[in-house]
Protein backbone atom coordinates (compact mmCIF):
# COMPACT_ATOMS: atom_id res chain seq x y z
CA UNK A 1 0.00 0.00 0.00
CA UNK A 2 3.15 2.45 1.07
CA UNK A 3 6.30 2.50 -1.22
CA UNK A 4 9.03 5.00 0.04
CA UNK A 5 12.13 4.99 -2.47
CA UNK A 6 15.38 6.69 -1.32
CA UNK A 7 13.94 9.91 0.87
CA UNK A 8 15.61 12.43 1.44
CA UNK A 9 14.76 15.70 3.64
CA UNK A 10 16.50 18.28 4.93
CA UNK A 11 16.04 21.05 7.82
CA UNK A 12 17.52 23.71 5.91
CA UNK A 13 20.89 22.24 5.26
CA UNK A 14 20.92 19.52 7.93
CA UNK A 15 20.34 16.75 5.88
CA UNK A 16 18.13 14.05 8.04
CA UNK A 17 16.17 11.68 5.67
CA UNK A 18 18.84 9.85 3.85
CA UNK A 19 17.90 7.78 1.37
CA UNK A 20 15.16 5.97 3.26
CA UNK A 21 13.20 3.32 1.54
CA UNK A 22 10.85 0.97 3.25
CA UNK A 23 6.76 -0.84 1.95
CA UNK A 24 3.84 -1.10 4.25
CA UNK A 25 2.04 -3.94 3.40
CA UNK A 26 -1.64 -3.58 3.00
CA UNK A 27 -4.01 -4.53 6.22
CA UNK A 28 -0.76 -4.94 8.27
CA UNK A 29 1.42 -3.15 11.25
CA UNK A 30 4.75 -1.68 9.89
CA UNK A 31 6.86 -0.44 12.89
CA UNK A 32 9.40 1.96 12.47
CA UNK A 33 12.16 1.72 15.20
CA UNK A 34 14.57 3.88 16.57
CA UNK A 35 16.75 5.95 18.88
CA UNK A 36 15.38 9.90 19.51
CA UNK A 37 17.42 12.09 16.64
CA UNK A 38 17.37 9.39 14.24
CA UNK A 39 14.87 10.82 12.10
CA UNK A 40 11.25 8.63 13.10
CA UNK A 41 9.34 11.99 13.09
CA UNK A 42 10.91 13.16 9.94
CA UNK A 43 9.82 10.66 7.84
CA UNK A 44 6.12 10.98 9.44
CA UNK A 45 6.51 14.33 8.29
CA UNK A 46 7.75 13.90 4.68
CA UNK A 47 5.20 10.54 4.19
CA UNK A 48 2.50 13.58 5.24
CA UNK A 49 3.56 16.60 3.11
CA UNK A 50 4.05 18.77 6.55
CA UNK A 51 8.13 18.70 5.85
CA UNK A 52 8.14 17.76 2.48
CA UNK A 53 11.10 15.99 0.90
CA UNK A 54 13.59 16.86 -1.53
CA UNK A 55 14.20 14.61 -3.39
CA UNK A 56 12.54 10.31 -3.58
CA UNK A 57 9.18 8.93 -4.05
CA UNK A 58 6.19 8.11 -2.04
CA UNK A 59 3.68 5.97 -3.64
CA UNK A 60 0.29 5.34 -1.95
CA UNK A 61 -2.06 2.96 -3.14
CA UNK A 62 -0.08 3.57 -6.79
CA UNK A 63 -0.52 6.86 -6.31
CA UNK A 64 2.49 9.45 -6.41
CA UNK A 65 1.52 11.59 -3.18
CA UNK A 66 5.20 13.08 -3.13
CA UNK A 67 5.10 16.17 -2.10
CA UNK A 68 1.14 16.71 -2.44
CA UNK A 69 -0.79 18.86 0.26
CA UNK A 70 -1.44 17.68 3.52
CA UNK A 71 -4.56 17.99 2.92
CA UNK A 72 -4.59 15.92 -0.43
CA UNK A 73 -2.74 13.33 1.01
CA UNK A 74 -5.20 12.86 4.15
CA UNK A 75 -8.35 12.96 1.32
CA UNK A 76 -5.92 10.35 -0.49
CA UNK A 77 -6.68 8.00 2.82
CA UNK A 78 -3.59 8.98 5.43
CA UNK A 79 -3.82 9.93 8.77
CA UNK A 80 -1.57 10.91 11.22
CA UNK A 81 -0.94 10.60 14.98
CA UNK A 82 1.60 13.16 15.25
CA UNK A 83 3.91 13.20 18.19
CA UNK A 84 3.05 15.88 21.04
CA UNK A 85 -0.35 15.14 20.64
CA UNK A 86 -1.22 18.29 19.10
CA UNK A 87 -4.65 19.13 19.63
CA UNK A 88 -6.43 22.19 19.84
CA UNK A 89 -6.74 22.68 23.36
CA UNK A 90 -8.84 25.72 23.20
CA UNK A 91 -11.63 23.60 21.36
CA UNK A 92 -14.00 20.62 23.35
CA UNK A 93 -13.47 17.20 22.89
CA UNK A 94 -16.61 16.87 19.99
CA UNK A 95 -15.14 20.05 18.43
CA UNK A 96 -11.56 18.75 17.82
CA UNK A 97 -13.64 15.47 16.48
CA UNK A 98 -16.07 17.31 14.43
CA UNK A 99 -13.56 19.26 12.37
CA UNK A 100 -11.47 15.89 12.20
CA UNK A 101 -15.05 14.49 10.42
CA UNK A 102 -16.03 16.66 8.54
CA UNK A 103 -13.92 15.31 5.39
CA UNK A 104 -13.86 12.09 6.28
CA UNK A 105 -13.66 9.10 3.26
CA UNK A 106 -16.28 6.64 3.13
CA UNK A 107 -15.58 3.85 4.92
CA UNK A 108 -15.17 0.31 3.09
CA UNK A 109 -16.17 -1.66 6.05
CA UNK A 110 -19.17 -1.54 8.10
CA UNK A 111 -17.81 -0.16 11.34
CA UNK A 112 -17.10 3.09 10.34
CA UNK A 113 -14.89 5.27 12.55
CA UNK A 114 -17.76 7.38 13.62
CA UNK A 115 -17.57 10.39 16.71
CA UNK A 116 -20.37 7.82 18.66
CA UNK A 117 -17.96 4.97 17.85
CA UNK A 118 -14.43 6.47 18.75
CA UNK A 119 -16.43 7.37 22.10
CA UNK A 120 -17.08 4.10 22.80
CA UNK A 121 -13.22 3.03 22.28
CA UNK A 122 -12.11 5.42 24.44
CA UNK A 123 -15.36 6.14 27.00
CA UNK A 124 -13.09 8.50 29.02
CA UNK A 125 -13.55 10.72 26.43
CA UNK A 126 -16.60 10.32 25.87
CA UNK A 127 -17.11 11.41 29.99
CA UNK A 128 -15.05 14.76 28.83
CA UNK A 129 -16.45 15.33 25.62
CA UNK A 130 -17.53 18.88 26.71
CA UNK A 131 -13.78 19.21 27.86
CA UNK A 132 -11.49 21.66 26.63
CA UNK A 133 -8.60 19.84 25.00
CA UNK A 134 -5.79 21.76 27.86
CA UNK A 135 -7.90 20.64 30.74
CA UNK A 136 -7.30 16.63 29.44
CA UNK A 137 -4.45 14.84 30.99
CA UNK A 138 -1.32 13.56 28.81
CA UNK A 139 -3.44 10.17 28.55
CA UNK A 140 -6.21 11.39 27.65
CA UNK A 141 -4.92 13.97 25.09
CA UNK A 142 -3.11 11.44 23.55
CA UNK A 143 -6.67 9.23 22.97
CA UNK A 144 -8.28 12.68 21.69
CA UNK A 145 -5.33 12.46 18.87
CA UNK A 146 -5.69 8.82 17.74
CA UNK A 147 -9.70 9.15 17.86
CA UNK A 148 -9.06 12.39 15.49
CA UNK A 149 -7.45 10.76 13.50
CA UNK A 150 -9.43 7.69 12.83
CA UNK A 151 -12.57 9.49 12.65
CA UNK A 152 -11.37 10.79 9.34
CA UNK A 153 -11.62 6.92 8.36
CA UNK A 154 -7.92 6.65 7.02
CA UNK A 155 -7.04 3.21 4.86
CA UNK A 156 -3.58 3.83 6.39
CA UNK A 157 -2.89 5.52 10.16
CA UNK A 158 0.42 6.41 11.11
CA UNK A 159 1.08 7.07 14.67
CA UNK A 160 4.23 8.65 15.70
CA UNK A 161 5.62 7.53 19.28
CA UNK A 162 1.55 6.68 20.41
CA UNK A 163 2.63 5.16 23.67
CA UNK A 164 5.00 8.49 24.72
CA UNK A 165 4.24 8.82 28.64
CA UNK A 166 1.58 6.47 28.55
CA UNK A 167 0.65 4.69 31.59
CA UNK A 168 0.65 0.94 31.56
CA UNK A 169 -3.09 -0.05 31.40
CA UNK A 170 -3.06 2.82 28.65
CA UNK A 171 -0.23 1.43 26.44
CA UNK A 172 -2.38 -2.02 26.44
CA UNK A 173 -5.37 0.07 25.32
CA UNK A 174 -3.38 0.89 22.59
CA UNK A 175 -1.64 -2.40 21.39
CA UNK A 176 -5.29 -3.90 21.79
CA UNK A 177 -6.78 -1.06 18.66
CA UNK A 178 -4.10 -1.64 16.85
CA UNK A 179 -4.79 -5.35 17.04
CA UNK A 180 -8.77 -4.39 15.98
CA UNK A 181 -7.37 -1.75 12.99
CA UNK A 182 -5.45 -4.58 11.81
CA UNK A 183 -8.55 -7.30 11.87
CA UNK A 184 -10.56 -4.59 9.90
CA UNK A 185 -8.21 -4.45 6.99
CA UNK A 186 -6.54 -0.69 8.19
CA UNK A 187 -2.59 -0.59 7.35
CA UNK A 188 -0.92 1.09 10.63
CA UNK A 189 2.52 2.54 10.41
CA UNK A 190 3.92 2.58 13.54
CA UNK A 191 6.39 4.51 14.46
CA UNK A 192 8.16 3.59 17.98
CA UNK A 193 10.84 3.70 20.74
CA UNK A 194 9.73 0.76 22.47
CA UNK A 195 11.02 -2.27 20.55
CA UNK A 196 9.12 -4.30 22.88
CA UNK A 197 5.85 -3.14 22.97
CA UNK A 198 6.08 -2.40 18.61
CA UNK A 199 7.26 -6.01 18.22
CA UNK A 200 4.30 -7.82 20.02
CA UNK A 201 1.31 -5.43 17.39
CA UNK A 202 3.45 -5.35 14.60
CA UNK A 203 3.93 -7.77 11.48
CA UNK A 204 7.16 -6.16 9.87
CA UNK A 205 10.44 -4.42 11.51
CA UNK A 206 12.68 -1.50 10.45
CA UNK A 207 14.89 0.10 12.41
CA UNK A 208 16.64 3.44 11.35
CA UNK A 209 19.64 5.03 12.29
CA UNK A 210 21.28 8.42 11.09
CA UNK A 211 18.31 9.09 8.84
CA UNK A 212 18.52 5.65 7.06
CA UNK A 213 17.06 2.03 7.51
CA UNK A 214 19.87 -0.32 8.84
CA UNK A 215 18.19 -3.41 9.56
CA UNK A 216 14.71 -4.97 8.31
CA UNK A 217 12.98 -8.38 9.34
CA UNK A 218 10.22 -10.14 10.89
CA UNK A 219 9.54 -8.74 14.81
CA UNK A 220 10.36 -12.35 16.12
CA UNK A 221 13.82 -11.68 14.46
CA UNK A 222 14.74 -8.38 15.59
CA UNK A 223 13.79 -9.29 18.85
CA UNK A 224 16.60 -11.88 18.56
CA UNK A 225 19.29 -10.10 17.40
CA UNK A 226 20.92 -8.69 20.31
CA UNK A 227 23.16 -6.99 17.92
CA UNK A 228 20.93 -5.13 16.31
CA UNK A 229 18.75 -3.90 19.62
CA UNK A 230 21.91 -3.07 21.55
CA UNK A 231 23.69 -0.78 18.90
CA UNK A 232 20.53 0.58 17.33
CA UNK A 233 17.74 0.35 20.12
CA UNK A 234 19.53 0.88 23.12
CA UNK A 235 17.81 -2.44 24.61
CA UNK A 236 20.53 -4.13 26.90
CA UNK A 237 21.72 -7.23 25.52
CA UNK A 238 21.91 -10.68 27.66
CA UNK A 239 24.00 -10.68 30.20
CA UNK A 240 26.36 -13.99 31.24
């Protein structure tokens, strides 16, 4: 569904993306792993037209969406969970949601990603839907951003860093609608720090370094390569 050939994107002349390539397969969970500075958010970024890159290809659905419009490429069927939540926290819960809906795509299943529905995902918002977005905590912000997103019905969701100061019960919450996006026939990219959590919802690995992929595979087999998650991951290899 998502073909990136050789990205590259710069921050005026610090050159971050470089040369990135990597596929989402359709109705699966992509993770994309990594250190902080490596250039995770970047590449949400470029896939979304909000830091567009110089020079490569993004094909969607065999569609060139390089360097479209935001706001083509969410019509086009991509939405994104950015990192830092980003919601407008002067506007209710059902405001941020409306606006979110009001362009959504048609759905091609019959559980469409409705306001009513989302609220039912996540009921805590549902209790602060008259809420202003600042008066939410982290947790709950963060749910106000992936029900935003999905209520625009996306055929591919990326979420950058979704379980960023999550608590425990909420990062399960998370891995189990991932699990239930996948079942429907939604692509997810998702892009991560924790290589444990990403490899248990996920169905293909990358991991990037320096602005580049160094290592792809199956999650079973990054999660045993000790190499690979010590040097690139920072997950401590096995001692004795």
């Amino acid at each position: 569904m998502l073909d990136v050939a050789d990205l590259h994107t710069y921050y005026g002349d610090s050159h971050v993306l470089q040369g990135v390539s990597l596929r989402a397969e359709r109705g699966k969970v992509t993770a994309v792993l990594g250190r902080n500075g490596v250039g995770k958010t970047t590449l949400c970024r470029s896939l979304t037209s909000l830091t567009p890159p110089r020079s490569g290809r993004v094909s969607f659905d065999g569609v060139d969406t390089t360097g479209l419009p935001p706001h083509r490429i969410r019509d086009a069927g991509i939405s994104l969970v950015p990192q830092g939540r980003r919601i407008f926290t002067s506007l209710s819960v059902t405001e941020n949601l409306a606006i979110a809906a009001r362009r959504a795509r048609p759905s091609s299943f019959s559980g469409a990603w409705t306001v009513d529905r989302v609220f039912k995902i996540f009921p805590r918002l549902a209790e602060r839907r008259d809420h202003g977005g600042g008066e939410l905590s982290g947790g709950e912000q963060q749910m106000l951003a992936i029900a935003r997103a999905l209520v625009a019905n996306p055929a591919l969701l990326i979420m950058d860093e979704p379980t960023e100061g999550l608590a425990p019960s909420l990062v399960s919450e998370v891995g189990r609608l991932i699990g239930e996006l996948r079942q429907e026939g939604t692509s997810v990219l998702l892009v991560e720090q924790s290589t444990a959590f990403a490899v248990q919802v996920s169905d293909h690995a990358y991991v990037m370094s320096q602005g580049a992929i160094v290592h792809a595979s199956a999650p079973e087999a990054l999660w045993g390569n000790e190499e690979i998650k010590t040097q690139y991951l920072g997950v401590p290899g096995k001692s004795g």
